[in-house]
N, C-alpha and C. Protein backbone atom coordinates (compact mmCIF):
# COMPACT_ATOMS: atom_id res chain seq x y z
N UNK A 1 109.43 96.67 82.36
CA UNK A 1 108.14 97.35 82.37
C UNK A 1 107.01 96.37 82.06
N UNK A 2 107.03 95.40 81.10
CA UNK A 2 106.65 94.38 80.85
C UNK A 2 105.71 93.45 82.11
N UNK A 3 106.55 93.47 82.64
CA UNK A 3 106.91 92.57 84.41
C UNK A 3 105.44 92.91 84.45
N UNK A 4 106.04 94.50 85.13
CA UNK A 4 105.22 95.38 85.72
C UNK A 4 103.53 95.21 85.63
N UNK A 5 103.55 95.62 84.26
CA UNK A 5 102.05 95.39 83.73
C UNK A 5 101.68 94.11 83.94
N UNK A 6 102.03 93.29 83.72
CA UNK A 6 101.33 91.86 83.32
C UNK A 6 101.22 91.25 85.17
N UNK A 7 102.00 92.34 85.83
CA UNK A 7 101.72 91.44 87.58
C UNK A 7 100.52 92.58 87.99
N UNK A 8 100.50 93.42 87.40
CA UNK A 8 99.29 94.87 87.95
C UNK A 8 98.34 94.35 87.57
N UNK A 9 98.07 93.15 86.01
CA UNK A 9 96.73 93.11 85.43
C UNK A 9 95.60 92.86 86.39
N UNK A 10 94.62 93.25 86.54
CA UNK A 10 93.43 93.48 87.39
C UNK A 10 93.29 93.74 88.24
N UNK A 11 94.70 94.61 88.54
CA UNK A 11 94.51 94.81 89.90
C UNK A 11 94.69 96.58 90.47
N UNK A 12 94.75 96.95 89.01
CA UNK A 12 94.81 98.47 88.86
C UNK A 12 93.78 99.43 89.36
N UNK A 13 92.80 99.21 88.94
CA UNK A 13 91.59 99.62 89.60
C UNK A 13 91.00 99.52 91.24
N UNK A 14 91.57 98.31 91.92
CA UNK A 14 91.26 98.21 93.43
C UNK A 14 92.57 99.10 93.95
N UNK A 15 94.07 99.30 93.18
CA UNK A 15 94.73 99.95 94.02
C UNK A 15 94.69 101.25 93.83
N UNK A 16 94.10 102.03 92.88
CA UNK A 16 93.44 103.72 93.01
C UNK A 16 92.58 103.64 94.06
N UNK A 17 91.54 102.27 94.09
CA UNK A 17 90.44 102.38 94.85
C UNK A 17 90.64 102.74 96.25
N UNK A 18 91.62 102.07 96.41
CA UNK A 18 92.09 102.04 97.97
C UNK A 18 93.05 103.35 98.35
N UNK A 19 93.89 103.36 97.30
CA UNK A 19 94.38 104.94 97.25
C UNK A 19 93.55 105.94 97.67
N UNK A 20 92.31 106.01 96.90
CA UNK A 20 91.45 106.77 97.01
C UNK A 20 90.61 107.37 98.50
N UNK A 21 90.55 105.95 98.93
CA UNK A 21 89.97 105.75 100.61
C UNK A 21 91.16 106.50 101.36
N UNK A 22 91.92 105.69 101.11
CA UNK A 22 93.27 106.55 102.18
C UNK A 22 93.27 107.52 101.70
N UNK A 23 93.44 108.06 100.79
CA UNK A 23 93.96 109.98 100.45
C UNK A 23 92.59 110.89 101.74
N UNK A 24 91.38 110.71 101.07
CA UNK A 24 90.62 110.84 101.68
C UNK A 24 90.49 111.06 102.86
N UNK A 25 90.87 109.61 103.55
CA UNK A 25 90.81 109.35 105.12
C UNK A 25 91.80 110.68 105.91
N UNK A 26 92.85 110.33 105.29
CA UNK A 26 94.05 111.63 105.73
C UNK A 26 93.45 112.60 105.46
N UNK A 27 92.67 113.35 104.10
CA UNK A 27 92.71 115.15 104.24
C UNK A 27 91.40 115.20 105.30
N UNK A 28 90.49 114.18 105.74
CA UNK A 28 89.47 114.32 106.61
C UNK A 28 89.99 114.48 108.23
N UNK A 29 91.18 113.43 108.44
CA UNK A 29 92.23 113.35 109.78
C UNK A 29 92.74 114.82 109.81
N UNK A 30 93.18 115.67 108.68
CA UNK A 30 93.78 116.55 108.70
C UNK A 30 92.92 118.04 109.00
N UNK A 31 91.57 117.93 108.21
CA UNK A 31 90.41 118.62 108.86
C UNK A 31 90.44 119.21 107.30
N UNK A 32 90.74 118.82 106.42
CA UNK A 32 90.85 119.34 104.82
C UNK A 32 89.23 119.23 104.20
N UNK A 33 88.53 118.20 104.60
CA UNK A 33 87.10 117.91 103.89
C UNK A 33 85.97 118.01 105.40
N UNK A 34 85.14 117.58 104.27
CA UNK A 34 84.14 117.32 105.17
C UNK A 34 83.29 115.74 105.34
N UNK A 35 82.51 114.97 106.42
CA UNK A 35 82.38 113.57 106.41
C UNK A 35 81.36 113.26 105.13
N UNK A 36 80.60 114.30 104.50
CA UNK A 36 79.77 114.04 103.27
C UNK A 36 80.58 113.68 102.33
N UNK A 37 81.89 114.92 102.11
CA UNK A 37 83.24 113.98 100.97
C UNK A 37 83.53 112.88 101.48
N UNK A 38 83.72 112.88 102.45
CA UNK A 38 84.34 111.17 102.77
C UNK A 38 83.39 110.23 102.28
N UNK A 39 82.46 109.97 102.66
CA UNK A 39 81.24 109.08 102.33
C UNK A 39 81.44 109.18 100.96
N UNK A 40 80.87 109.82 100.26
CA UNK A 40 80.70 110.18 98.76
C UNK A 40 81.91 109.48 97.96
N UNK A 41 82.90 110.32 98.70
CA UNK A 41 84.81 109.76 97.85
C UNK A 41 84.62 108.15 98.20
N UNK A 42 84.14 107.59 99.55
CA UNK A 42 84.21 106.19 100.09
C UNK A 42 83.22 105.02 99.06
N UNK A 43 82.01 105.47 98.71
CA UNK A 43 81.54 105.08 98.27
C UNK A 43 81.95 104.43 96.46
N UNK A 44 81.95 105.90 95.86
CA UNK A 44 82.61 105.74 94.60
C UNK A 44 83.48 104.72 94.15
N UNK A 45 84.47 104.94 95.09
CA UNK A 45 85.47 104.25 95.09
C UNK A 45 85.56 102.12 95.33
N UNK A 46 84.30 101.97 96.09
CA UNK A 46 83.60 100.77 95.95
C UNK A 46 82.92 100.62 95.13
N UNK A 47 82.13 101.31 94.87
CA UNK A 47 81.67 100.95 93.14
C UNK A 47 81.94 100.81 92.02
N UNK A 48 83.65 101.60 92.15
CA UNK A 48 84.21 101.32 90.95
C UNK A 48 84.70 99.64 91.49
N UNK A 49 85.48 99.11 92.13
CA UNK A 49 85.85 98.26 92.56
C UNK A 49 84.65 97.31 92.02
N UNK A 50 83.61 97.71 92.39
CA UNK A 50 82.75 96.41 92.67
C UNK A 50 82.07 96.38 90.77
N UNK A 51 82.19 97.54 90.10
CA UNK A 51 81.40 97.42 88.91
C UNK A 51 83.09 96.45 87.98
N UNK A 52 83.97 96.65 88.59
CA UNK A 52 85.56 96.14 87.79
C UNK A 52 85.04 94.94 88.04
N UNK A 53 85.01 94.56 89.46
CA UNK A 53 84.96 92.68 89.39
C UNK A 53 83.41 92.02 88.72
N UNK A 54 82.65 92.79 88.13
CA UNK A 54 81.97 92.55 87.55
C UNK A 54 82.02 92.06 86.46
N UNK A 55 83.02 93.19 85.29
CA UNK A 55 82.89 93.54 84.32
C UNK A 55 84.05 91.75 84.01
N UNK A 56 84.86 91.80 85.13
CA UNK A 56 85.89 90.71 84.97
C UNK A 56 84.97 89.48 84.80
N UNK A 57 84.25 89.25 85.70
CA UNK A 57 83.19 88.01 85.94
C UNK A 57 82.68 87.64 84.27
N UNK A 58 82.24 88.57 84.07
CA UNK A 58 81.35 88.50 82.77
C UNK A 58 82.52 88.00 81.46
N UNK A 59 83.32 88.62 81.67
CA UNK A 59 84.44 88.25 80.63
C UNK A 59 85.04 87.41 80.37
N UNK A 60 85.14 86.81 82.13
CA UNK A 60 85.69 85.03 82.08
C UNK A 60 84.74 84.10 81.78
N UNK A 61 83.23 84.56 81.81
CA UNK A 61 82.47 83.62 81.47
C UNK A 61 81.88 83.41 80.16
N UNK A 62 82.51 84.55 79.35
CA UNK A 62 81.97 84.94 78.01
C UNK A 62 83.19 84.14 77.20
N UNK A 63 84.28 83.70 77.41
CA UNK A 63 85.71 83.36 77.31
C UNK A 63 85.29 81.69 77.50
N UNK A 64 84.75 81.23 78.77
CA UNK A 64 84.57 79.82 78.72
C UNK A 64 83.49 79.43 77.62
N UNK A 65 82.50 80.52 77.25
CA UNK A 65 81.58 79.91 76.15
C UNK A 65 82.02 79.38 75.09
C-alpha cells in the first residue's frame, strides 16, 4: 500500500481530474446532461489541476529557500 501512495504522490488530483472529464464526456455521449454541465464539470476540473500545480510550484520553491 505503501508502493501505492508514494508512486500516486502528485498525481492524485490530475487523475480525478481527468476522471472527471471522461465521466462527464460519457453521461453527455449518453444524452444524461446537458453541454452547460459539460463545460462547467470541464472547466472545474482544470482549475483544480491547474490551482494543484500551482500550489506544488510554490512549495518546491519555498523548500529551495
Amino acid at each position: 500500500m505503501e508502493t501505492i501512495r508514494l508512486t500516486l504522490r502528485g498525481w492524485k488530483t490530475y487523475l480525478v481530474g481527468c476522471a472527471a472529464i471522461l465521466t462527464v464526456l460519457a453521461t453527455y455521449g449518453g444524452g444524461g446532461c446537458e453541454i452547460g454541465t459539460v463545460i462547467q464539470t470541464i472547466a472545474t476540473a482544470l482549475l483544480s489541476m491547474t490551482i494543484r500545480a500551482g500550489v506544488q510550484k510554490a512549495q518546491d520553491a519555498s523548500e529551495e529557500e
